[in-house]
C-alpha atoms as a PDB file:
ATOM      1  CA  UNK A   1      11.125  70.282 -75.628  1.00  0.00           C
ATOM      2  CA  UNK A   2       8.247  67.813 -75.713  1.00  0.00           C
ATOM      3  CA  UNK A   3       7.701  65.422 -79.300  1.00  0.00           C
ATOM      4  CA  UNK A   4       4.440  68.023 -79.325  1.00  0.00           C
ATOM      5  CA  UNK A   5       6.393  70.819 -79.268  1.00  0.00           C
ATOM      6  CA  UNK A   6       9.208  69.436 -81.715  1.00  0.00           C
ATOM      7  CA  UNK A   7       6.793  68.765 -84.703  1.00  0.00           C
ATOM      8  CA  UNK A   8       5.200  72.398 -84.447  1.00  0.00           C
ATOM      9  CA  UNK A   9       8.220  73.642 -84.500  1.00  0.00           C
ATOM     10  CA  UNK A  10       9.304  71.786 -87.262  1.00  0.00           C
ATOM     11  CA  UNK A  11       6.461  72.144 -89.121  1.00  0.00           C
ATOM     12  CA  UNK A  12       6.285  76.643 -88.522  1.00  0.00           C
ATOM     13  CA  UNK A  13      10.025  75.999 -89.697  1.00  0.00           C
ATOM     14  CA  UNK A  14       9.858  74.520 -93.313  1.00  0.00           C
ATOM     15  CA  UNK A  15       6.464  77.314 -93.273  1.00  0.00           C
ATOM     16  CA  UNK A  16       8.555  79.983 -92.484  1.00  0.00           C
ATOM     17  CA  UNK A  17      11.686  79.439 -94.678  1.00  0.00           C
ATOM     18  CA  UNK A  18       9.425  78.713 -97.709  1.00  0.00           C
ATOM     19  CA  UNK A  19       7.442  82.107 -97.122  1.00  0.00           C
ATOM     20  CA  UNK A  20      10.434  84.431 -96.607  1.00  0.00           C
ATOM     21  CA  UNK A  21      12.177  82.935 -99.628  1.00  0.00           C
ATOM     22  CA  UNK A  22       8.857  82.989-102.254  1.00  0.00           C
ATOM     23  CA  UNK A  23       7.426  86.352-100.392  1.00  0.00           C
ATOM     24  CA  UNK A  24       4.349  84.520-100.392  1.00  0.00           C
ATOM     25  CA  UNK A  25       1.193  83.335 -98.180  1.00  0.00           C
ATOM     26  CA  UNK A  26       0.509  79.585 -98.675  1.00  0.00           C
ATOM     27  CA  UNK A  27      -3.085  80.308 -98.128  1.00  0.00           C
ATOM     28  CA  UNK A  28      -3.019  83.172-100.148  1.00  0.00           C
ATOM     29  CA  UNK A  29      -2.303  81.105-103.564  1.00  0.00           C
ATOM     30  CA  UNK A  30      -4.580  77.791-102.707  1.00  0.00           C
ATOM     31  CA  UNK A  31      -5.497  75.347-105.597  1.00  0.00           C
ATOM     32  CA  UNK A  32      -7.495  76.206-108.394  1.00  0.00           C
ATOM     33  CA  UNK A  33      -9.401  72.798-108.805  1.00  0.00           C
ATOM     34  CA  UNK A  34     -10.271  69.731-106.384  1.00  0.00           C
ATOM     35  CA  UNK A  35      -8.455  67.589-109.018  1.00  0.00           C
ATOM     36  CA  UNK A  36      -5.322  69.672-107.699  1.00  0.00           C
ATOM     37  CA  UNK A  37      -5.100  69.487-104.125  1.00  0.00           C
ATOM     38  CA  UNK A  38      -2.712  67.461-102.476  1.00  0.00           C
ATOM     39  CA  UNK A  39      -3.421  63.445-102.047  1.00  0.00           C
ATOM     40  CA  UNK A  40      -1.978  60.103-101.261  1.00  0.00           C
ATOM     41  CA  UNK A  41      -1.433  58.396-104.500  1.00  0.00           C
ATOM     42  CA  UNK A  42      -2.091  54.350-103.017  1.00  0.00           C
ATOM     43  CA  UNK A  43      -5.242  55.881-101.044  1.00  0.00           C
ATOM     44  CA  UNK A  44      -6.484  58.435-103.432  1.00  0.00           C
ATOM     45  CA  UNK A  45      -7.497  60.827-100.126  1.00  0.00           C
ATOM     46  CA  UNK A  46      -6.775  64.142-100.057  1.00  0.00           C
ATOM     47  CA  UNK A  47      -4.426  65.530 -97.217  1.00  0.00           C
ATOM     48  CA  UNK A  48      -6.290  67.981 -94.718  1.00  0.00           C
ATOM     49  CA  UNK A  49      -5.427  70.603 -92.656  1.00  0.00           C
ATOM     50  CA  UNK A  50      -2.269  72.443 -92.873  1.00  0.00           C
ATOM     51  CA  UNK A  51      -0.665  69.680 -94.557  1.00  0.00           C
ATOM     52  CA  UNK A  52      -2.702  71.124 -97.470  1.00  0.00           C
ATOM     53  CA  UNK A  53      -0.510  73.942 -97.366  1.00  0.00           C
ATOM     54  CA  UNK A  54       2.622  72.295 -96.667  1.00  0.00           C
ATOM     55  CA  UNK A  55       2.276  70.176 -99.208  1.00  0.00           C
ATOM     56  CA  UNK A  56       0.940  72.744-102.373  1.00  0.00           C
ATOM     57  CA  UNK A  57       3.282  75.190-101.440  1.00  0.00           C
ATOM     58  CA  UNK A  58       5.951  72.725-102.604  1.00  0.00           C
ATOM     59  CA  UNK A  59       5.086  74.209-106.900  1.00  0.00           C
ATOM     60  CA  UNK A  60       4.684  70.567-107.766  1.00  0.00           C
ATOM     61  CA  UNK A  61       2.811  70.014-110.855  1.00  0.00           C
ATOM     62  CA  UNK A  62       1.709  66.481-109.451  1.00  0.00           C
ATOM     63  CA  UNK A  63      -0.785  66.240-106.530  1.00  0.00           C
ATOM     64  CA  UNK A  64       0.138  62.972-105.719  1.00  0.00           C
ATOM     65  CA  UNK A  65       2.096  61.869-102.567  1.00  0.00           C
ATOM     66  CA  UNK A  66       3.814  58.826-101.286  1.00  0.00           C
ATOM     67  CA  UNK A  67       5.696  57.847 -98.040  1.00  0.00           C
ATOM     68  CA  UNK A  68       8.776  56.071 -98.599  1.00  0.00           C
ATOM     69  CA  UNK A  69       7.369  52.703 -97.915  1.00  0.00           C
ATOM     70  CA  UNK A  70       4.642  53.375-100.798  1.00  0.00           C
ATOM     71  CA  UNK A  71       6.806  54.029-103.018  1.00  0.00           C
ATOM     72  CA  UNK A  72       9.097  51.375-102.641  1.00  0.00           C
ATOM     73  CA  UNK A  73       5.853  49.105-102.211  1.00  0.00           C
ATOM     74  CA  UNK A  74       4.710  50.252-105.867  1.00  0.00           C
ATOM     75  CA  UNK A  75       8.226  48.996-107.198  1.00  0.00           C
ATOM     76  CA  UNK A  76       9.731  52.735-107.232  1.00  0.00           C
ATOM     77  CA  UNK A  77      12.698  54.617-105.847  1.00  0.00           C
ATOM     78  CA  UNK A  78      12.908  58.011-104.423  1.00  0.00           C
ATOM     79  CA  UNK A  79      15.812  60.399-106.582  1.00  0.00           C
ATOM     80  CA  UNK A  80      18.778  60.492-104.723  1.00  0.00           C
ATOM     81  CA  UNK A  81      19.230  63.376-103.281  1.00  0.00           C
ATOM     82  CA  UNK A  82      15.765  64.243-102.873  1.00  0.00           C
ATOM     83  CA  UNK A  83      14.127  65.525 -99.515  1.00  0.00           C
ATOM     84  CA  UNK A  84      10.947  64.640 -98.214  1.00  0.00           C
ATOM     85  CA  UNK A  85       7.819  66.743 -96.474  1.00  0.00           C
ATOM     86  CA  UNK A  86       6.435  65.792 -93.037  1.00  0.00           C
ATOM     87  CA  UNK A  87       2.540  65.381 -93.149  1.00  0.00           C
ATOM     88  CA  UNK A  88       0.910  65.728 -89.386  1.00  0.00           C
ATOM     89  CA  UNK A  89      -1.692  63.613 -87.791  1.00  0.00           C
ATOM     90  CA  UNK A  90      -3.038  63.191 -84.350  1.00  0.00           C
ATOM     91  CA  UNK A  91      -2.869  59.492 -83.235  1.00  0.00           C
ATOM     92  CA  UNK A  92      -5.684  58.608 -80.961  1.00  0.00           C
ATOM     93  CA  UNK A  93      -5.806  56.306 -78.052  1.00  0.00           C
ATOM     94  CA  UNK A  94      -8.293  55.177 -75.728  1.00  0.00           C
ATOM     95  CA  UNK A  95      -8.224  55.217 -72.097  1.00  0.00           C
ATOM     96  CA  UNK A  96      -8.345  52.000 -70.301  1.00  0.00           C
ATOM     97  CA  UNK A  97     -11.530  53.279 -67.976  1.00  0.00           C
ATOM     98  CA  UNK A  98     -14.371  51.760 -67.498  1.00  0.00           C
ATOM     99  CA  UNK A  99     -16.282  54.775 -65.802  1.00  0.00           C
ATOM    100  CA  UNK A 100     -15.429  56.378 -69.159  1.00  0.00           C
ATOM    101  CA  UNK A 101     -14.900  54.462 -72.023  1.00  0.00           C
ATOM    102  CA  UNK A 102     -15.047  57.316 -74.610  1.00  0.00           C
ATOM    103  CA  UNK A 103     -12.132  59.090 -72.498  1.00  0.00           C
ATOM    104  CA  UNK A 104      -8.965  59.357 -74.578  1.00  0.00           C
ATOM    105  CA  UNK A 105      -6.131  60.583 -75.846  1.00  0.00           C
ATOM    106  CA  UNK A 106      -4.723  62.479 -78.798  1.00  0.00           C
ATOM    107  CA  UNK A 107      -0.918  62.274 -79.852  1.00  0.00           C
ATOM    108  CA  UNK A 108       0.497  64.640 -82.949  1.00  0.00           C
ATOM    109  CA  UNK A 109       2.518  62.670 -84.892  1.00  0.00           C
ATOM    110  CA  UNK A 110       4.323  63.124 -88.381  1.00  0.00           C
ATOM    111  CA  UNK A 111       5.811  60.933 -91.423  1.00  0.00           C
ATOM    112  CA  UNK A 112       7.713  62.126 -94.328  1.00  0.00           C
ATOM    113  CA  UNK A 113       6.542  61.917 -97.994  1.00  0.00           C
ATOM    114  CA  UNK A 114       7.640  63.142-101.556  1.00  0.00           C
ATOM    115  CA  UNK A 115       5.949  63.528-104.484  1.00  0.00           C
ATOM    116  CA  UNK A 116       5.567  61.232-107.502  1.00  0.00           C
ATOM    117  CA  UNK A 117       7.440  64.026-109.542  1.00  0.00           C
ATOM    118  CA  UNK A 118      10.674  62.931-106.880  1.00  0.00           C
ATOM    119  CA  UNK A 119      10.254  59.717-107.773  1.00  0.00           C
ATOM    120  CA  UNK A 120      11.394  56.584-110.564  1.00  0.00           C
ATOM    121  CA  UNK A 121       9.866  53.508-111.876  1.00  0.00           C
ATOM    122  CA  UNK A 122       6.612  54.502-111.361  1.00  0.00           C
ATOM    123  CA  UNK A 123       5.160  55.204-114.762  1.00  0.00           C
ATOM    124  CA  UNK A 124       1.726  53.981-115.734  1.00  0.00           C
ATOM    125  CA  UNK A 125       1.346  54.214-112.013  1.00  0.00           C
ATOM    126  CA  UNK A 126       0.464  57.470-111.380  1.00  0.00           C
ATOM    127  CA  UNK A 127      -2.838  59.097-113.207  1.00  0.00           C
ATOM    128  CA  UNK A 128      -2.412  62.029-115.244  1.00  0.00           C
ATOM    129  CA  UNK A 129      -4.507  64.880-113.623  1.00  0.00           C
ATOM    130  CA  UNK A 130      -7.739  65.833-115.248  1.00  0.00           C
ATOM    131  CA  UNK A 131      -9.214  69.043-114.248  1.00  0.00           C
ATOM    132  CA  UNK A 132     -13.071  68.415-114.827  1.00  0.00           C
ATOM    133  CA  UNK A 133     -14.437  71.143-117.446  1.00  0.00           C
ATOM    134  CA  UNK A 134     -17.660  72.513-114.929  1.00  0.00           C
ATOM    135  CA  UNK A 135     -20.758  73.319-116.004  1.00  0.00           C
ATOM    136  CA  UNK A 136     -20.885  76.464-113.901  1.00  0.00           C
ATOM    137  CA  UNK A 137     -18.110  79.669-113.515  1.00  0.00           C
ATOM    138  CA  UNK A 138     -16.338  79.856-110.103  1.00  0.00           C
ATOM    139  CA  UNK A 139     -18.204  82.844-109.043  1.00  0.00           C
ATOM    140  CA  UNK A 140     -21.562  80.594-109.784  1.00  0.00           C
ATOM    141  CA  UNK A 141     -20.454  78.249-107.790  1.00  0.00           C
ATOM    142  CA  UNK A 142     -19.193  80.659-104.878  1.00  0.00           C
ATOM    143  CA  UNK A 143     -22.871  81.931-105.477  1.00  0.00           C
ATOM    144  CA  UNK A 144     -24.258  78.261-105.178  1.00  0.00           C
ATOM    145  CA  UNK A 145     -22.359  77.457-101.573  1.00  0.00           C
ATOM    146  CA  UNK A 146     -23.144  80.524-100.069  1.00  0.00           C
ATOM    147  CA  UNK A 147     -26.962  79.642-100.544  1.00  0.00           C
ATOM    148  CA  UNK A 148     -26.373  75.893 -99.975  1.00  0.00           C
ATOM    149  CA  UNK A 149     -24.615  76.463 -96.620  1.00  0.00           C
ATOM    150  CA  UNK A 150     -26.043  74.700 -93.724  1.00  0.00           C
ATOM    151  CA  UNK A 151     -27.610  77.255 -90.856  1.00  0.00           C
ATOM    152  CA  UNK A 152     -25.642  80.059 -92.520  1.00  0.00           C
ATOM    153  CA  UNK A 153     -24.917  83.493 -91.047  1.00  0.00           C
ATOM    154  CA  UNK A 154     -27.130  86.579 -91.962  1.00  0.00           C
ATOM    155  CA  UNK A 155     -25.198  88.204 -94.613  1.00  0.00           C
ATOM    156  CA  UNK A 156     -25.566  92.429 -94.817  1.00  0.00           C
ATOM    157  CA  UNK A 157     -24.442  94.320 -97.589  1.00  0.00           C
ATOM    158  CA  UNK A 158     -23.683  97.912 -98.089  1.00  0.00           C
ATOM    159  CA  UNK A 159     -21.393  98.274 -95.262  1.00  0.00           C
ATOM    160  CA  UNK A 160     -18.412 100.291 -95.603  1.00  0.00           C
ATOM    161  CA  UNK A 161     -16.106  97.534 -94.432  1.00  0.00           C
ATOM    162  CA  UNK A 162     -16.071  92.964 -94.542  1.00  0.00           C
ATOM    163  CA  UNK A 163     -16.554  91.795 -91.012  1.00  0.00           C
ATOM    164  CA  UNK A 164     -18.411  89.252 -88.645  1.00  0.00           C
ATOM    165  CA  UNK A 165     -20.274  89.911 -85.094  1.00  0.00           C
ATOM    166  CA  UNK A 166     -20.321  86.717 -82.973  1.00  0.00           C
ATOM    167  CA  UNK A 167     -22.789  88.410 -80.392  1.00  0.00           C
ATOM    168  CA  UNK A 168     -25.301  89.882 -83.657  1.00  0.00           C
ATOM    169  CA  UNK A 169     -24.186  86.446 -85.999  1.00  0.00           C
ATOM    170  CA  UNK A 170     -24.316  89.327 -88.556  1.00  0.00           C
ATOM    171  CA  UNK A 171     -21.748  88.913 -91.588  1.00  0.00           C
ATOM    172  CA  UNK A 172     -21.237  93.119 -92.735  1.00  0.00           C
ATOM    173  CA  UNK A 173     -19.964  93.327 -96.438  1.00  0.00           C
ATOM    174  CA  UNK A 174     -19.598  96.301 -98.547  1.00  0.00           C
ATOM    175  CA  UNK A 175     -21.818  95.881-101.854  1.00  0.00           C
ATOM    176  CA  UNK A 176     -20.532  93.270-104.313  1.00  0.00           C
ATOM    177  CA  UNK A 177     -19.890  95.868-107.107  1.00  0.00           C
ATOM    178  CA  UNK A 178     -17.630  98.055-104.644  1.00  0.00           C
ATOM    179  CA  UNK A 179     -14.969  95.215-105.118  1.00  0.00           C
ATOM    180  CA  UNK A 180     -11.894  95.172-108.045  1.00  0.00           C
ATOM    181  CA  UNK A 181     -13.635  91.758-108.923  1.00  0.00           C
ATOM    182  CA  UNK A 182     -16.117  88.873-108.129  1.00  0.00           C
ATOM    183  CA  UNK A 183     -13.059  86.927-106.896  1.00  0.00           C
ATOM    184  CA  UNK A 184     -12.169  89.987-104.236  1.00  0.00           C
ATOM    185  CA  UNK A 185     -15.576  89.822-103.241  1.00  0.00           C
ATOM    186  CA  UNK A 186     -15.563  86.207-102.492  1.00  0.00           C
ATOM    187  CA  UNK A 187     -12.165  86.134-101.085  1.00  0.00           C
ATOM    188  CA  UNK A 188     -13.632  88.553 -98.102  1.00  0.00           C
ATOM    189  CA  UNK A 189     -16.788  86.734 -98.043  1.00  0.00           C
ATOM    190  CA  UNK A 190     -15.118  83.568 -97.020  1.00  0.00           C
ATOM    191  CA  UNK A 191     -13.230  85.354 -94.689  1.00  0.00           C
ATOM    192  CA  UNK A 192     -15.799  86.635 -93.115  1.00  0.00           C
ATOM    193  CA  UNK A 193     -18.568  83.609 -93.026  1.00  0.00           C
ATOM    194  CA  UNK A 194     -14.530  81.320 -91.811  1.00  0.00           C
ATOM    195  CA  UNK A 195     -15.188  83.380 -88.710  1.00  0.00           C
ATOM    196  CA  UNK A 196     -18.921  82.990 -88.244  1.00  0.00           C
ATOM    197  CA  UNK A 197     -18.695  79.207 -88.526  1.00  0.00           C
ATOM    198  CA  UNK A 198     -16.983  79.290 -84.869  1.00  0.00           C
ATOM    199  CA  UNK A 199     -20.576  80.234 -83.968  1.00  0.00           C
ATOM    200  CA  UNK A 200     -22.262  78.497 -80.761  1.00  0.00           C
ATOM    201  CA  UNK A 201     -24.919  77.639 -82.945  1.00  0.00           C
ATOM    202  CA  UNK A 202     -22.460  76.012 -85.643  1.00  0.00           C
ATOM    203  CA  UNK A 203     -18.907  73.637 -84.555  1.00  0.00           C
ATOM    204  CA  UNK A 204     -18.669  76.597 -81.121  1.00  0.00           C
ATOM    205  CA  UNK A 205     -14.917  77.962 -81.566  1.00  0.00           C
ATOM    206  CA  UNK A 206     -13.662  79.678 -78.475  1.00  0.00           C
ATOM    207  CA  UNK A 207     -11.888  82.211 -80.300  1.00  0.00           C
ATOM    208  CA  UNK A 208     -15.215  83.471 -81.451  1.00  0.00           C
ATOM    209  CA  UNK A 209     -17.068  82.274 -78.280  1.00  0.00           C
ATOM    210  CA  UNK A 210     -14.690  84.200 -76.199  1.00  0.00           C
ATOM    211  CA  UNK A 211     -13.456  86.948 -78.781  1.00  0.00           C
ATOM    212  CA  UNK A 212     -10.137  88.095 -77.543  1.00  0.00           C
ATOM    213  CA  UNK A 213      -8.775  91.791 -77.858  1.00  0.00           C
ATOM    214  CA  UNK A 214      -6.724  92.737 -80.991  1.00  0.00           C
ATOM    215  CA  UNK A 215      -3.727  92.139 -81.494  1.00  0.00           C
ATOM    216  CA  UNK A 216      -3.889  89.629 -78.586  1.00  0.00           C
ATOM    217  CA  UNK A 217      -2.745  86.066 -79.612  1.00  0.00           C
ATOM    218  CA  UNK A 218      -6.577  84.625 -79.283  1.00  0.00           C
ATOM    219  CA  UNK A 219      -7.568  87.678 -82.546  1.00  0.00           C
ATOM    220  CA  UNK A 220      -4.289  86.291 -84.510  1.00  0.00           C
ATOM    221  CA  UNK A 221      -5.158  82.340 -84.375  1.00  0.00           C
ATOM    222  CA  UNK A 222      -8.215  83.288 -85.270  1.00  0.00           C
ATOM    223  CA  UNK A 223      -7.520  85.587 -87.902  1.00  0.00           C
ATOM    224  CA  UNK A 224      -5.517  82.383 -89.244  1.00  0.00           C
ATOM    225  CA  UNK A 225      -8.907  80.298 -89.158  1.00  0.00           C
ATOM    226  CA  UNK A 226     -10.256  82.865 -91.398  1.00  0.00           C
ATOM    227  CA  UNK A 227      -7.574  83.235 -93.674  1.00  0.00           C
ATOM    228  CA  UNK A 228      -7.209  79.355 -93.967  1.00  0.00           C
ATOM    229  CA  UNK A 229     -11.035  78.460 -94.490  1.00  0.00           C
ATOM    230  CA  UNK A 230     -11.329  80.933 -97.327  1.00  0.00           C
ATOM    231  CA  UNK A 231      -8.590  79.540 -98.945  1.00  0.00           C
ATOM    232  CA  UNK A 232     -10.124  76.125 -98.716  1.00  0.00           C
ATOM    233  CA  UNK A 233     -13.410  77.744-100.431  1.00  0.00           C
ATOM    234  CA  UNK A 234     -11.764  79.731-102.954  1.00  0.00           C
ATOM    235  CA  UNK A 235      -9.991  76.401-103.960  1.00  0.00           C
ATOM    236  CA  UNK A 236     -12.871  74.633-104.351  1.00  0.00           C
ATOM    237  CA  UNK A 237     -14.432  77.137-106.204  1.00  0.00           C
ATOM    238  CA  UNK A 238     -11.630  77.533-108.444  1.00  0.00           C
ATOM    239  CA  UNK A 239     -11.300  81.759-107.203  1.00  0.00           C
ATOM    240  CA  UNK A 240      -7.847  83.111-106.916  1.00  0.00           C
ATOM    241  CA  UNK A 241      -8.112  84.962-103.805  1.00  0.00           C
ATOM    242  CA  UNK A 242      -7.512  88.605-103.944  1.00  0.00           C
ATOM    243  CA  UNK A 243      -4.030  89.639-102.661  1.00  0.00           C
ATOM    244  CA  UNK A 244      -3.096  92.598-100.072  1.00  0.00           C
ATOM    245  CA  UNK A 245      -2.449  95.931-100.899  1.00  0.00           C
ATOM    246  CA  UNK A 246       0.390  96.300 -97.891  1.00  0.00           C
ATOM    247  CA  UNK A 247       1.499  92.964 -99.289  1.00  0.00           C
ATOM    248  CA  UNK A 248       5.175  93.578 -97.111  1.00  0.00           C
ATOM    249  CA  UNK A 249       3.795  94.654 -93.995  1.00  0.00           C
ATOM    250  CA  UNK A 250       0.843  91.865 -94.303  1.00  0.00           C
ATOM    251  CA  UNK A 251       3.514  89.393 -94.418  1.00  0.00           C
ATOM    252  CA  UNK A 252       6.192  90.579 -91.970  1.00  0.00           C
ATOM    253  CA  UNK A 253       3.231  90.632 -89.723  1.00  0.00           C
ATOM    254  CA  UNK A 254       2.042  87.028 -90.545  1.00  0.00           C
ATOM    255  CA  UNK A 255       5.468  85.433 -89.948  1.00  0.00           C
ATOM    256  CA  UNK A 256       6.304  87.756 -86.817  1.00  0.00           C
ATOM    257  CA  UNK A 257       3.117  85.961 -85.161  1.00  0.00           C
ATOM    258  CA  UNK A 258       4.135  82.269 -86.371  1.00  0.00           C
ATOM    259  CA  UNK A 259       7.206  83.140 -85.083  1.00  0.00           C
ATOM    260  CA  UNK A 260       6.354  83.815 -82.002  1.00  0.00           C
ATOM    261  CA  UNK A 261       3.824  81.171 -81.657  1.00  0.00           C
ATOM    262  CA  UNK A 262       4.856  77.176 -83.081  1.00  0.00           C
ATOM    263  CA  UNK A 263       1.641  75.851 -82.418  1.00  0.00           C
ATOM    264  CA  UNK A 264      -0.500  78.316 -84.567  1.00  0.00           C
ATOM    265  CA  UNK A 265      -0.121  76.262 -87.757  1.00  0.00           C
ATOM    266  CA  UNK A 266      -1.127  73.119 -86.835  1.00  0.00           C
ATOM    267  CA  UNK A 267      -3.987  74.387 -84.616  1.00  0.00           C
ATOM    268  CA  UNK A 268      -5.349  76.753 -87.111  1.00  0.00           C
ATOM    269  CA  UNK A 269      -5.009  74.417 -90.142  1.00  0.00           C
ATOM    270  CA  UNK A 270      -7.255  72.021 -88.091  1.00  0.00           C
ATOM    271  CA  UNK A 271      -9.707  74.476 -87.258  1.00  0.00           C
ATOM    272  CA  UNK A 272     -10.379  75.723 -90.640  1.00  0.00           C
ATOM    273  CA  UNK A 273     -10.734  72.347 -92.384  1.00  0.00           C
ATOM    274  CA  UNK A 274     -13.509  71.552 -89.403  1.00  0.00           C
ATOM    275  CA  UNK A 275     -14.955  74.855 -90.998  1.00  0.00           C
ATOM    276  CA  UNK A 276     -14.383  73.971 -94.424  1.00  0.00           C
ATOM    277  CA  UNK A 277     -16.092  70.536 -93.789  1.00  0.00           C
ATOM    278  CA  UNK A 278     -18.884  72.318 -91.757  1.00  0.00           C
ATOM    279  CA  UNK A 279     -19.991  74.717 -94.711  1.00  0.00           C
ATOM    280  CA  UNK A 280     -19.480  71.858 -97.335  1.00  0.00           C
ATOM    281  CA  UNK A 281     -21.935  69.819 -95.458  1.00  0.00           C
ATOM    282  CA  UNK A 282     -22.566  66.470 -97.006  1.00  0.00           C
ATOM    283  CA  UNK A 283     -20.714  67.690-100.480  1.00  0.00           C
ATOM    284  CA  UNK A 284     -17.111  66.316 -99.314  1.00  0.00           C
ATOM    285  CA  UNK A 285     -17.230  62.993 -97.209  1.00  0.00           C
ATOM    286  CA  UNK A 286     -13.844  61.554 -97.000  1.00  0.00           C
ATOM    287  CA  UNK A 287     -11.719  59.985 -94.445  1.00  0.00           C
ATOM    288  CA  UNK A 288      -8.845  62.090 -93.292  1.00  0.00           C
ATOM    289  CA  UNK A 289      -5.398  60.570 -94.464  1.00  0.00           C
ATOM    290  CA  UNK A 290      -3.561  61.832 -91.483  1.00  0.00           C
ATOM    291  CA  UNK A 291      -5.686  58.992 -89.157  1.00  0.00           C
ATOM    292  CA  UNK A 292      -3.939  56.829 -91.601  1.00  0.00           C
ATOM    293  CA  UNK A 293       0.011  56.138 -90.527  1.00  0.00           C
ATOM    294  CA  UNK A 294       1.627  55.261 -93.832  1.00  0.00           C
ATOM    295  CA  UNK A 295       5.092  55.885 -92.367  1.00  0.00           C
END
C-alpha cells in the first residue's frame, strides 16, 4: 500500500469509527459561527477541507489546534494519555524542467495535532472564543450570499423536488414555504447550487462535466461535494442543516460508500472547500494551513 493510500485510509478510518459510534454525519452538524471552526492556535488560520470535519467532529469546545512541537514551543505539555488527530495536506514540488517550469508535483502528507483543551501550561495563551453578535439573522445572510454569488446558477422555484442540471445550469427548488423551515430550505439550496459550482463556466468539476450514472461511484463523490459545500455555507451562515428523514438508511449508505472507497474523503473535502471558496468570492481570503507543515 502506497504512503497515498495509507493516509486515506487512515483518515476514512478515524471517519468511520467516529460516525458508527455518534450515529452521526460530520457534515451534517457543521459549526454554527466562523469564530468556531477549527484553527491553528500559533497561526490563527483556519483548517480546510476535510480536516474541517475531522477536526469539529472531535465535540471540543475549543477551536484551537496545536501540533506537538507548538505546543511544547508555547511552554505547554500535551495530557498524558491523550491522542492526537492527523490534519492532511498536499506537499508540492516542482519539477526540475526547463521546457516546463510550472510542471510539478503534489504529495499528501499528514501531522498529528490536539487541541488546547488536551493540553497544560498554556493559560493566558489561548483566546477565549467570542462569537460576534451579527447584525443580520442566518437566513438574511443565506439570503445575502445567494444574491452576492459570483456568476451564480439560475435558480427555479416551484418544482416538486431540489436538484441541479449541468447541461440547462438550472438549479429546480420546490417553493421556499413548502419547507419545515428557512434552515431546510437553505440546507437543499446549498446542496443544490455545491453541485452547480462544478459548472464549465465556474472551477469545471468532472463529476458534473461528465455526470456519471447513479449509484455509480462518479454520482456518490459527487453527492459528497454537495453534501460537504453546504455544510461549509450553512456554517458560515450560522443554519443548522436540516437532518434526513431515513436518517439509518442515509447513513448505512454513506459509510457503505466510504467504505468501499478510501480516497472519497480527502478528494471530496478538497473539492467542496474549492466550492466554498468559489461562492465566497473575495469574502474569505486566507492561506490554507495544510501548505503549512507544522509537524
Amino acid at each position: 500500500m502506497s504512503a497515498y493510500q495509507k493516509i486515506n485510509q487512515m483518515i476514512t478510518d478515524r471517519l468511520v469509527e467516529r460516525i458508527e459510534a455518534t450515529q452521526e454525519l460530520p457534515w451534517k452538524k457543521p459549526w454554527t459561527s466562523l469564530s468556531l471552526m477549527p484553527k491553528n492556535l500559533v497561526t490563527k488560520k483556519n483548517y480546510r477541507g476535510v480536516n474541517v470535519f475531522l477536526l469539529h467532529m472531535l465535540g471540543y469546545s475549543s477551536p484551537y489546534f496545536l501540533s506537538f512541537k507548538q505546543v511544547t514551543a508555547l511552554g505547554g505539555k500535551v495530557r498524558k494519555g491523550e491522542k492526537s488527530c492527523p490534519v492532511v495536506f498536499w506537499r508540492f514540488v516542482e519539477a526540475q524542467e526547463q521546457d516546463d517550469p510550472k510542471k510539478g508535483y503534489a504529495f499528501l502528507r499528514y501531522y498529528n495535532v490536539f487541541n488546547t483543551e488536551q493540553c497544560e501550561g498554556l493559560e493566558g495563551k489561548v483566546p477565549v472564543v467570542e462569537i460576534p453578535k451579527r447584525e443580520h439573522t442566518p437566513l438574511e445572510i443565506a439570503e445575502d450570499l445567494v444574491k452576492s454569488m459570483p456568476n451564480p446558477p439560475v435558480i427555479k422555484h416551484g418544482c416538486r423536488q431540489a436538484s441541479y442540471s449541468p447541461s440547462l445550469d438550472l438549479v429546480s427548488m420546490p417553493d421556499p414555504e413548502s419547507f419545515e423551515s428557512g434552515e431546510s430550505y437553505y440546507s437543499a439550496l446549498w446542496h443544490e447550487v455545491g453541485h452547480s459550482v462544478g459548472h464549465a463556466s465556474r472551477i469545471g468539476r468532472k463529476a458534473i462535466m461528465e455526470p456519471s450514472g447513479f449509484g455509480s461511484h462518479g454520482y456518490s463523490q459527487e453527492e459528497l461535494v454537495a453534501e460537504m459545500t453546504a455544510a461549509f455555507l450553512c456554517g458560515y451562515c450560522g443554519i443548522l442543516m436540516s437532518t434526513e428523514t431515513n436518517q439509518a438508511a442515509y447513513l448505512k449508505g454513506w459509510l457503505e460508500r466510504l467504505k468501499s472507497d478510501p480516497t472519497m474523503l480527502v478528494k471530496a473535502g478538497g473539492e467542496a472547500q474549492k466550492a466554498f471558496d468559489y461562492i465566497m468570492d473575495a469574502r474569505v481570503q486566507e492561506q490554507p494551513v495544510e501548505l503549512q507543515e507544522a509537524a
